[in-house]
Protein backbone atom coordinates (compact mmCIF):
# COMPACT_ATOMS: atom_id res chain seq x y z
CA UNK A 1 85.53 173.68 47.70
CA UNK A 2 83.46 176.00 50.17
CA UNK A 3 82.67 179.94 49.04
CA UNK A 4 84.88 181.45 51.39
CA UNK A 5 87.89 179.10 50.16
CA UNK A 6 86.74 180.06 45.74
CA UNK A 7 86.52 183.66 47.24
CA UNK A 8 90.16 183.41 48.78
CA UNK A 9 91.67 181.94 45.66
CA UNK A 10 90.02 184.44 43.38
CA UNK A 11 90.81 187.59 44.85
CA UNK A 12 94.86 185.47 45.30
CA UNK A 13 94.45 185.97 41.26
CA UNK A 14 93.19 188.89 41.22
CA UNK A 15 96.34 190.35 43.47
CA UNK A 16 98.30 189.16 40.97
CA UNK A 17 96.87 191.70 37.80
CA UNK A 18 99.64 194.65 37.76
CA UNK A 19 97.60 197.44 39.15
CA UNK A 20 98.52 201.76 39.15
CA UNK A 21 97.97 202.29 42.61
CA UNK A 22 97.72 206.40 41.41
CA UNK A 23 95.13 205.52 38.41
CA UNK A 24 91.92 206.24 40.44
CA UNK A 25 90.19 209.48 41.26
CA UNK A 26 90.31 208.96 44.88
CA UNK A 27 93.72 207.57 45.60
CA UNK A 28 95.98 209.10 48.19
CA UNK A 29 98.05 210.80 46.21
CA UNK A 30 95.39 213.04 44.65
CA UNK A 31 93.02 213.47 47.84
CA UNK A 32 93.55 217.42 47.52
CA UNK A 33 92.86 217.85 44.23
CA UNK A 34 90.11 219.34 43.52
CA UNK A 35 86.10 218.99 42.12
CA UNK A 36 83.86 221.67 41.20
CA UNK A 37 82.46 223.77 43.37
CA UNK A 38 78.96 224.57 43.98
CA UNK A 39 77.40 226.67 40.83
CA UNK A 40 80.15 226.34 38.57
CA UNK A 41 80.02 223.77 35.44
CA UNK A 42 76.47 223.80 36.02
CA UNK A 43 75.05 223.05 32.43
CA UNK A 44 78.13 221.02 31.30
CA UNK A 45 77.56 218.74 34.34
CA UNK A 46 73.92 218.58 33.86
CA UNK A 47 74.57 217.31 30.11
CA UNK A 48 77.15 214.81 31.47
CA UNK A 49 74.80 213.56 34.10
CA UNK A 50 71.74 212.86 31.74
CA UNK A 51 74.03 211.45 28.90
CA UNK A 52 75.54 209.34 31.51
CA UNK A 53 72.32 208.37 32.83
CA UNK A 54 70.48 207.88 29.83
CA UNK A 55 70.07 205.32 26.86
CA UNK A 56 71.63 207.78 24.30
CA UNK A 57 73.36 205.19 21.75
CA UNK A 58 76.67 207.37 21.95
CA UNK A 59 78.17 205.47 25.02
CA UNK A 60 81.46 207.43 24.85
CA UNK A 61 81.43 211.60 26.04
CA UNK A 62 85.09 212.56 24.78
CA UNK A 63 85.06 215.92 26.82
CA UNK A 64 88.34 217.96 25.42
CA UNK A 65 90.01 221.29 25.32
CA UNK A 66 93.08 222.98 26.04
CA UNK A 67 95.44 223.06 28.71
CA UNK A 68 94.44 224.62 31.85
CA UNK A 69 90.72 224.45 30.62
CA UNK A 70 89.32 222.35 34.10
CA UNK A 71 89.01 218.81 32.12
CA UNK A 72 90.45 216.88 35.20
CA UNK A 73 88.45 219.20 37.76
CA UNK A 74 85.28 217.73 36.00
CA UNK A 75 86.42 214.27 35.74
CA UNK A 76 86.62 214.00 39.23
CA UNK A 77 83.65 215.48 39.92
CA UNK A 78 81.66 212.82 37.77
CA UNK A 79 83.68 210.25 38.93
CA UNK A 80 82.93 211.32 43.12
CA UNK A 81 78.85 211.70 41.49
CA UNK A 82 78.95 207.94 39.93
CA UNK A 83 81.28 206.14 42.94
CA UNK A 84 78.91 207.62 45.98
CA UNK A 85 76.27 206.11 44.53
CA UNK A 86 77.84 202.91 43.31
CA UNK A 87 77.74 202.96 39.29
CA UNK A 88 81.52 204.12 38.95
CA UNK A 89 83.27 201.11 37.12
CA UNK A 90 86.58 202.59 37.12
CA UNK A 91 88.74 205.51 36.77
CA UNK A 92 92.36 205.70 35.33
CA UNK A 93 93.87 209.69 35.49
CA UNK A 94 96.90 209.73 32.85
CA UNK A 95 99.82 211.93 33.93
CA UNK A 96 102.54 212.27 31.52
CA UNK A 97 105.98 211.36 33.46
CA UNK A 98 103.87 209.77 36.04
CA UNK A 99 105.38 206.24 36.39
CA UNK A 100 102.31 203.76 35.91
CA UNK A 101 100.12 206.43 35.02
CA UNK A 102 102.35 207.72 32.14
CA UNK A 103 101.74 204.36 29.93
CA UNK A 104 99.55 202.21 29.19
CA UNK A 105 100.52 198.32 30.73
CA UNK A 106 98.58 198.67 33.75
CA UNK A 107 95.68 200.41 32.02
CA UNK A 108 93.42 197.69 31.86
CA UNK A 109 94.25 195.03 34.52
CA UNK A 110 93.82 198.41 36.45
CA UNK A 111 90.57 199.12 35.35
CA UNK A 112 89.61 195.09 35.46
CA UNK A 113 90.63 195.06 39.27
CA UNK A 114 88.81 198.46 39.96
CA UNK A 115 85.89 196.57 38.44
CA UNK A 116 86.47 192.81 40.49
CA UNK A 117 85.50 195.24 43.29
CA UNK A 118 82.26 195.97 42.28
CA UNK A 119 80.53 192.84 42.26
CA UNK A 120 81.07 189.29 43.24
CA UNK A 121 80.19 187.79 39.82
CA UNK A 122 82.28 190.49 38.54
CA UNK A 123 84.81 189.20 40.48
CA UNK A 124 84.51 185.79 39.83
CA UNK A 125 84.42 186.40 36.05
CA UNK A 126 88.00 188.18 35.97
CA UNK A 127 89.14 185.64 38.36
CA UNK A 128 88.15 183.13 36.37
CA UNK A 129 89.58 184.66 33.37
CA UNK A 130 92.57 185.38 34.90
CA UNK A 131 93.23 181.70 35.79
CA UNK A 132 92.88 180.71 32.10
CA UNK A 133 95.52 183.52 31.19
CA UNK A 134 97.59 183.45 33.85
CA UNK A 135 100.40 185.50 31.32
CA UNK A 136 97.38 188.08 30.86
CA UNK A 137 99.41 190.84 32.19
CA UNK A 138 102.51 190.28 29.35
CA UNK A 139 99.58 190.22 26.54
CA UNK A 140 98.69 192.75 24.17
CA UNK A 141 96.58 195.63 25.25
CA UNK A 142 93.63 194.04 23.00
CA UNK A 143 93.74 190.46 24.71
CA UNK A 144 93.68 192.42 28.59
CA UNK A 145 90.93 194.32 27.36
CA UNK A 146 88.90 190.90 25.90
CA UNK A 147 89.72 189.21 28.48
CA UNK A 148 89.23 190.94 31.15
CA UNK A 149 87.07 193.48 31.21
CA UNK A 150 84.82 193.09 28.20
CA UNK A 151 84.23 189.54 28.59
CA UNK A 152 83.59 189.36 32.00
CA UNK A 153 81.02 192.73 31.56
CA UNK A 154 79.57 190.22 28.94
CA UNK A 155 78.59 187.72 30.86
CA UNK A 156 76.49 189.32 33.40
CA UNK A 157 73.16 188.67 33.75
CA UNK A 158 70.30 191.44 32.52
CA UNK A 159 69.09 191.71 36.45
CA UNK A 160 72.25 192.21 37.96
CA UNK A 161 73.29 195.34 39.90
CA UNK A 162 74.23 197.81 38.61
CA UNK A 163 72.98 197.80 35.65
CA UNK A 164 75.20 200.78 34.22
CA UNK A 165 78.68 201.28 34.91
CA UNK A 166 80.95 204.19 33.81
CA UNK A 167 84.40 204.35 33.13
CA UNK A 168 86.30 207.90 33.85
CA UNK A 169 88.94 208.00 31.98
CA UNK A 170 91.40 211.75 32.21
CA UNK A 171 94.25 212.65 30.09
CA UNK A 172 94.35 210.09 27.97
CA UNK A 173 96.71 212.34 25.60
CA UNK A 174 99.25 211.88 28.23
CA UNK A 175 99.82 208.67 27.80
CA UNK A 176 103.60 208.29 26.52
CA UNK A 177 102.86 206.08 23.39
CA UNK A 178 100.40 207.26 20.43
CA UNK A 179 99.73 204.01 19.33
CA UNK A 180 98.43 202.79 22.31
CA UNK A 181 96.27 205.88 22.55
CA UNK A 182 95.37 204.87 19.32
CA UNK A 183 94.83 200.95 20.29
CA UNK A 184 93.01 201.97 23.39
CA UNK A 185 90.28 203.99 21.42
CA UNK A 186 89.96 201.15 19.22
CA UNK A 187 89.09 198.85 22.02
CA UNK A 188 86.78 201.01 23.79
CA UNK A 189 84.26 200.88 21.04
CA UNK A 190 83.70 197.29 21.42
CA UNK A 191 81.73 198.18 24.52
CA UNK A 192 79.25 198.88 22.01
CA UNK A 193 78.71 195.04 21.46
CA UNK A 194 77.63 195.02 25.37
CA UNK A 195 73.94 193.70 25.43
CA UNK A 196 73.43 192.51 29.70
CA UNK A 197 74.95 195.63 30.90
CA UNK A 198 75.62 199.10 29.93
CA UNK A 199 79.08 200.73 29.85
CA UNK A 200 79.76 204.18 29.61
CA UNK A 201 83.03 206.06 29.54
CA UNK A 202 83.70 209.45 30.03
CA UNK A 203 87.19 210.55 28.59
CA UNK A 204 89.03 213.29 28.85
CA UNK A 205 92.23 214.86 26.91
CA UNK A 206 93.12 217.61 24.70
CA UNK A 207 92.53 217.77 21.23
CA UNK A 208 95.83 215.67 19.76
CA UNK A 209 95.95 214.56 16.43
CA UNK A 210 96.14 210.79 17.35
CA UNK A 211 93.10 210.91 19.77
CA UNK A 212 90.91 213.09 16.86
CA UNK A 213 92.56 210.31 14.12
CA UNK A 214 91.07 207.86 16.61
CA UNK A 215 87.44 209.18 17.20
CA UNK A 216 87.14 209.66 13.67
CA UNK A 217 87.73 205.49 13.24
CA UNK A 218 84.56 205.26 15.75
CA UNK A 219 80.97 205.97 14.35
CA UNK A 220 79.69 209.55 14.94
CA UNK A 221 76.70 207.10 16.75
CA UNK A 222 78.48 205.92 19.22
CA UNK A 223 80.65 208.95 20.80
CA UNK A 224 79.59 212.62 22.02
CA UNK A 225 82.21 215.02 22.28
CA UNK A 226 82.22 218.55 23.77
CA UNK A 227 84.75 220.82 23.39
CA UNK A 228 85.48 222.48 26.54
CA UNK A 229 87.43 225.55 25.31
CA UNK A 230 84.19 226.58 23.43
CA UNK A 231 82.13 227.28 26.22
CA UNK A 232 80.76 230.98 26.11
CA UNK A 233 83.28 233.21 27.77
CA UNK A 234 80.48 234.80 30.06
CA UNK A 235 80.00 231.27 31.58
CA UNK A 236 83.66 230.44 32.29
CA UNK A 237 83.91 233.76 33.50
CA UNK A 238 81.35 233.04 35.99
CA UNK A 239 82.59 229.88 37.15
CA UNK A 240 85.77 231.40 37.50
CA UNK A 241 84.75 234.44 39.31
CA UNK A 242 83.42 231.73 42.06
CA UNK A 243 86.52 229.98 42.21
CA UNK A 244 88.35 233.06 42.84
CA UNK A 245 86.02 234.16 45.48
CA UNK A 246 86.23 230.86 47.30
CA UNK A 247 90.30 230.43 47.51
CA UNK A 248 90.67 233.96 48.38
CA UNK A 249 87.85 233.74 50.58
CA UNK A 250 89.54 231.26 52.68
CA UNK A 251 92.73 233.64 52.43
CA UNK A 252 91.01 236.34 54.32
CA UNK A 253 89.12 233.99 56.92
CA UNK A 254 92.98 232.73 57.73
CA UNK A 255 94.50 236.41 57.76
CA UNK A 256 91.42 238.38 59.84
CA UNK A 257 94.19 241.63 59.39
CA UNK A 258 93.15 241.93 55.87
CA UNK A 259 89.98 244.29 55.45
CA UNK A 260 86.50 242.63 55.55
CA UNK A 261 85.94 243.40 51.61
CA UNK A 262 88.82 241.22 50.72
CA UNK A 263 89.67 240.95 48.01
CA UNK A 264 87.07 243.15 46.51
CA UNK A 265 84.56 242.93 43.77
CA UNK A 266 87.10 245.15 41.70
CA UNK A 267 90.20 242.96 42.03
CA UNK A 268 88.27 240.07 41.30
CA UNK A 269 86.76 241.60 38.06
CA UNK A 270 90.54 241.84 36.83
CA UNK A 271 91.59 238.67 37.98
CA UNK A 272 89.03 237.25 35.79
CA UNK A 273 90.02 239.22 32.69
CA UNK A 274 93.60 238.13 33.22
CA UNK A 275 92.93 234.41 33.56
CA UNK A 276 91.43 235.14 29.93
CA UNK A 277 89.16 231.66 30.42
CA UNK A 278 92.39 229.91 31.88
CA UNK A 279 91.48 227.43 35.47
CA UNK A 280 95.06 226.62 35.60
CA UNK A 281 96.09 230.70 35.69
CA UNK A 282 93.45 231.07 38.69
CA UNK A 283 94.19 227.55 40.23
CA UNK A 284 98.18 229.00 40.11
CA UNK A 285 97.56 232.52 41.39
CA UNK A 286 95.14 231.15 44.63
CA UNK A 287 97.80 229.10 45.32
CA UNK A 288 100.75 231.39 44.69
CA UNK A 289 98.96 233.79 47.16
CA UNK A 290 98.00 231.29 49.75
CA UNK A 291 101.59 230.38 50.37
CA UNK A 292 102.48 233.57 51.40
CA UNK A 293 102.51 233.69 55.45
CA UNK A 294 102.54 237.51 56.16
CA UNK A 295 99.80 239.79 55.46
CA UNK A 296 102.04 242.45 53.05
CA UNK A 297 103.89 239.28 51.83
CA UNK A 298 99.67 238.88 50.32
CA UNK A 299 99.19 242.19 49.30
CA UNK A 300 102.33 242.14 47.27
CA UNK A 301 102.14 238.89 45.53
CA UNK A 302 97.85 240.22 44.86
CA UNK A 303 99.43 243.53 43.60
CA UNK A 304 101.95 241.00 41.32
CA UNK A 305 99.79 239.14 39.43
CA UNK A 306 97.26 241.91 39.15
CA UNK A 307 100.31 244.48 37.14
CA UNK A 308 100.45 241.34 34.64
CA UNK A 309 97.14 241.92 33.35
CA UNK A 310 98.77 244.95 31.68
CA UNK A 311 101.06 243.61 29.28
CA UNK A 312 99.24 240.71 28.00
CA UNK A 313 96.26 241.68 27.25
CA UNK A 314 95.13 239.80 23.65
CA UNK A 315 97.58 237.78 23.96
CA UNK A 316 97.68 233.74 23.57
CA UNK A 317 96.59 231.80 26.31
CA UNK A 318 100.14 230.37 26.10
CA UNK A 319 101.47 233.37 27.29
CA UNK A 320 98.89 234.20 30.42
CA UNK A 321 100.17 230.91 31.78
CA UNK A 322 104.06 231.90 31.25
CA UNK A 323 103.84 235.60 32.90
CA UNK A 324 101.90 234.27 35.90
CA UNK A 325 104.47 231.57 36.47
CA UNK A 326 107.44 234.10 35.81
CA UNK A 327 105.86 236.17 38.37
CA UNK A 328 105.85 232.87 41.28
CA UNK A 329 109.92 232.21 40.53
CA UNK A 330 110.29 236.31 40.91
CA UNK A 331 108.86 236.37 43.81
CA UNK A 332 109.93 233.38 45.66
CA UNK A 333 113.44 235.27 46.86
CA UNK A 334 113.83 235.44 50.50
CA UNK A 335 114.09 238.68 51.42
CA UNK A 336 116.80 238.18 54.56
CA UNK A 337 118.97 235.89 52.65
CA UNK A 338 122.43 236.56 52.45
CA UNK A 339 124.82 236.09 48.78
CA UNK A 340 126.04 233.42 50.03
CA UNK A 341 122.64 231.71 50.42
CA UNK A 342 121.15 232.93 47.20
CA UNK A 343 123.85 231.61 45.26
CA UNK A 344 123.11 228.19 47.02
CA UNK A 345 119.51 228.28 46.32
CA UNK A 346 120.92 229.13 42.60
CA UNK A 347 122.92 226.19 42.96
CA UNK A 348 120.31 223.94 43.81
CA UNK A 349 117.87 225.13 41.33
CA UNK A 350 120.38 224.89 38.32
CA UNK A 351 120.81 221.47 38.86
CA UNK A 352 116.64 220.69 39.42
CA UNK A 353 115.63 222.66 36.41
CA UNK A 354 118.63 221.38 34.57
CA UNK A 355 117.61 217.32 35.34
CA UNK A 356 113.86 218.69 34.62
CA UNK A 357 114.83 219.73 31.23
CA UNK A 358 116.71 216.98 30.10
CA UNK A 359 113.99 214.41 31.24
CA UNK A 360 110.75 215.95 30.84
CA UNK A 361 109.45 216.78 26.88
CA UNK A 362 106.69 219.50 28.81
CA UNK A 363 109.57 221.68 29.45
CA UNK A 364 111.17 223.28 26.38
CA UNK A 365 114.09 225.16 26.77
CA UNK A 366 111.84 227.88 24.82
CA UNK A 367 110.15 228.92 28.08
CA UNK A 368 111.38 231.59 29.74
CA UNK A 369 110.46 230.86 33.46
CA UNK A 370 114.51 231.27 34.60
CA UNK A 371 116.08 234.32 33.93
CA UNK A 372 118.29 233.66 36.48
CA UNK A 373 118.03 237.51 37.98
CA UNK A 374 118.44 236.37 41.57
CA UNK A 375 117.50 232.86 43.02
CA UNK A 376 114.58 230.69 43.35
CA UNK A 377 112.93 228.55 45.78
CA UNK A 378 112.97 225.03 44.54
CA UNK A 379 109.15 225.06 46.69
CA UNK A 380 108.01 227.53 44.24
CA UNK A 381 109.17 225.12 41.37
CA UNK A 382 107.26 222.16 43.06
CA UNK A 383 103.93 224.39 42.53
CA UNK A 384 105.04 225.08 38.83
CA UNK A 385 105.24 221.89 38.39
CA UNK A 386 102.40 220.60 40.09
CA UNK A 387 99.96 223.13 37.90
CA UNK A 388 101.82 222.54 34.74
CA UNK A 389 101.31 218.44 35.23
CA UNK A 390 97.77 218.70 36.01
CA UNK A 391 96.12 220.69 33.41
């Protein structure tokens, strides 16, 4: 049989591996998400980088911390570093309630096809295996992984290229099951057996019980962990200051009417001591500001989220996150609608939030967010949600 004609039939097997379209960094459906932007993360990213880069024995970097922290923001700005210049193996981003993405069953015939595309032995080694399991995708989660993506990675040769792949792996806490969180830890340690090639994965989540029960199952060798939420606060303030400056920079190049000092030094200063070390709280009031179209509609929704700094200060982070989001479904009234069309938007919203509640563990009846004292875009919702998922 020629090369083209092996080459056909392989990648024929290869279509057949269930894949999660949404899994990598770069797939369509997360092209606007974010990275980091220039000067922020600076040390953290350095560490990442050389750790990556290096022969340090601990081949996993468990980066975690708390919601809202920026642990996805920083995946995907490895994961862009390590794919432009050809070393990124794979990338799976968990997202609880996320179809494919919110379980594990496509995790690593995901990852194995990610990797088919990196090389032609590759390739040909997960084809290969792939032929000789042609159930594969009905086994357990420890045969895929054997199978293949650990055996294949094991039968490379010492001069193939490249010599190093990494494996960026986000949320893995939001994965529905704990036991396969569990499982999948397990199995990620065997890349320590690797001897041809070098793996290294870079996972992100927040500090649950069953992924901290799981590192503690893998030699303190073999794994680095940083904990995000520790960072000084004079360096996430910084960072954050930048972000700020950027998004609402971009607000004032769109809306020349505002004054040239927009926003000001001052406003930003309190911005930053309201997020209280939060990316998701500045992530959600840039964006909460953006979407306003008129120039007062800007000033009022700035003037908003700025009187909230005033009654939380000291509090949890839980509740910076709650006011800022109560403050989005305030304002997202219409001004000019009628009764009749406020009680529709009520309507509509009831029956959203209500399907939302009953489906979705994130949202507790606990949280406050409706009080009901008017109605609420359902768009305003969309951005609630889209925050809430994501951090």
């Amino acid at each position: 049989m020629c090369l083209l004609a092996v080459d056909t039939v392989t990648k024929s097997l290869l279509s057949h591996l269930p894949y999660a379209v949404d899994a990598p960094f770069n797939t369509y459906s997360r092209q606007h998400d974010p990275t980091c932007l220039p000067d922020t993360r600076v040390d953290l990213l350095r560490e990442i980088y050389t750790w990556a880069d290096g022969k340090d024995g601990r081949f996993i970097y468990w980066l975690n911390g708390l919601a809202g922290t920026g642990k996805s923001t920083i995946a995907r700005t490895v994961a862009r570093k390590y794919f432009e210049n050809g070393q990124l193996g794979a990338s799976f981003f968990f997202s609880r309630g996320g179809g494919d993405v919110g379980h594990a069953s496509k995790f690593f015939t995901t990852i194995a096809v990610q990797l088919a595309r990196k090389s032609q032995s590759l390739q040909r080694y997960i084809g290969d295996a792939v032929r000789k399991n042609a159930d594969i995708a009905t086994q357990s989660l420890g045969d895929q992984w054997r199978q293949v993506v650990l055996g294949p990675l094991s039968k490379l040769s010492g001069d193939s290229y490249p010599s190093s792949y990494i494996l960026v792996i986000d949320a893995l806490d939001e994965c529905d099951n704990d036991e396969d969180i569990l499982t999948i830890l397990k199995l990620l340690a065997e890349a320590q057996t690797l001897r041809t090639v070098r793996l290294r994965v870079l996972l992100t989540s927040r500090p649950e019980i069953p992924i901290r029960h799981g590192f503690y199952q893998i030699p303190e060798t073999e794994h680095q962990d940083f904990v995000l939420h520790h960072i000084s606060p004079s360096i996430i303030d910084h960072d954050i200051t930048i972000f700020l400056k950027y998004n609402l920079g971009l607000i004032g190049q769109r809306k020349p009417s505002l004054s040239a000092s927009w926003p000001g030094e001052e406003t930003v200063n309190q911005l930053v001591q309201i997020a209280n070390g939060l990316f998701i709280w500045a992530a959600t009031a840039c964006r909460f500001i953006q979407d306003a179209e008129q120039v007062f509609l800007i000033r009022k929704r700035l003037a908003a989220i700025l009187q909230i700094g005033s009654s939380i200060v000291g509090e949890q982070p839980e509740k910076y996150l709650n006011e800022i989001y109560t403050t989005v479904l305030r304002h997202s009234i219409p001004a000019k609608c009628s009764e009749k069309e406020k009680e529709e938007f009520l309507s509509m919203l009831r029956d959203i939030l209500g399907s939302i509640e009953r489906s979705m563990t994130v949202l507790k009846t606990s949280m406050q967010f409706w009080t009901f004292q008017g109605t609420i875009l359902v768009y305003f919702v969309c951005i609630i949600l889209h925050f809430a998922t994501s951090s």
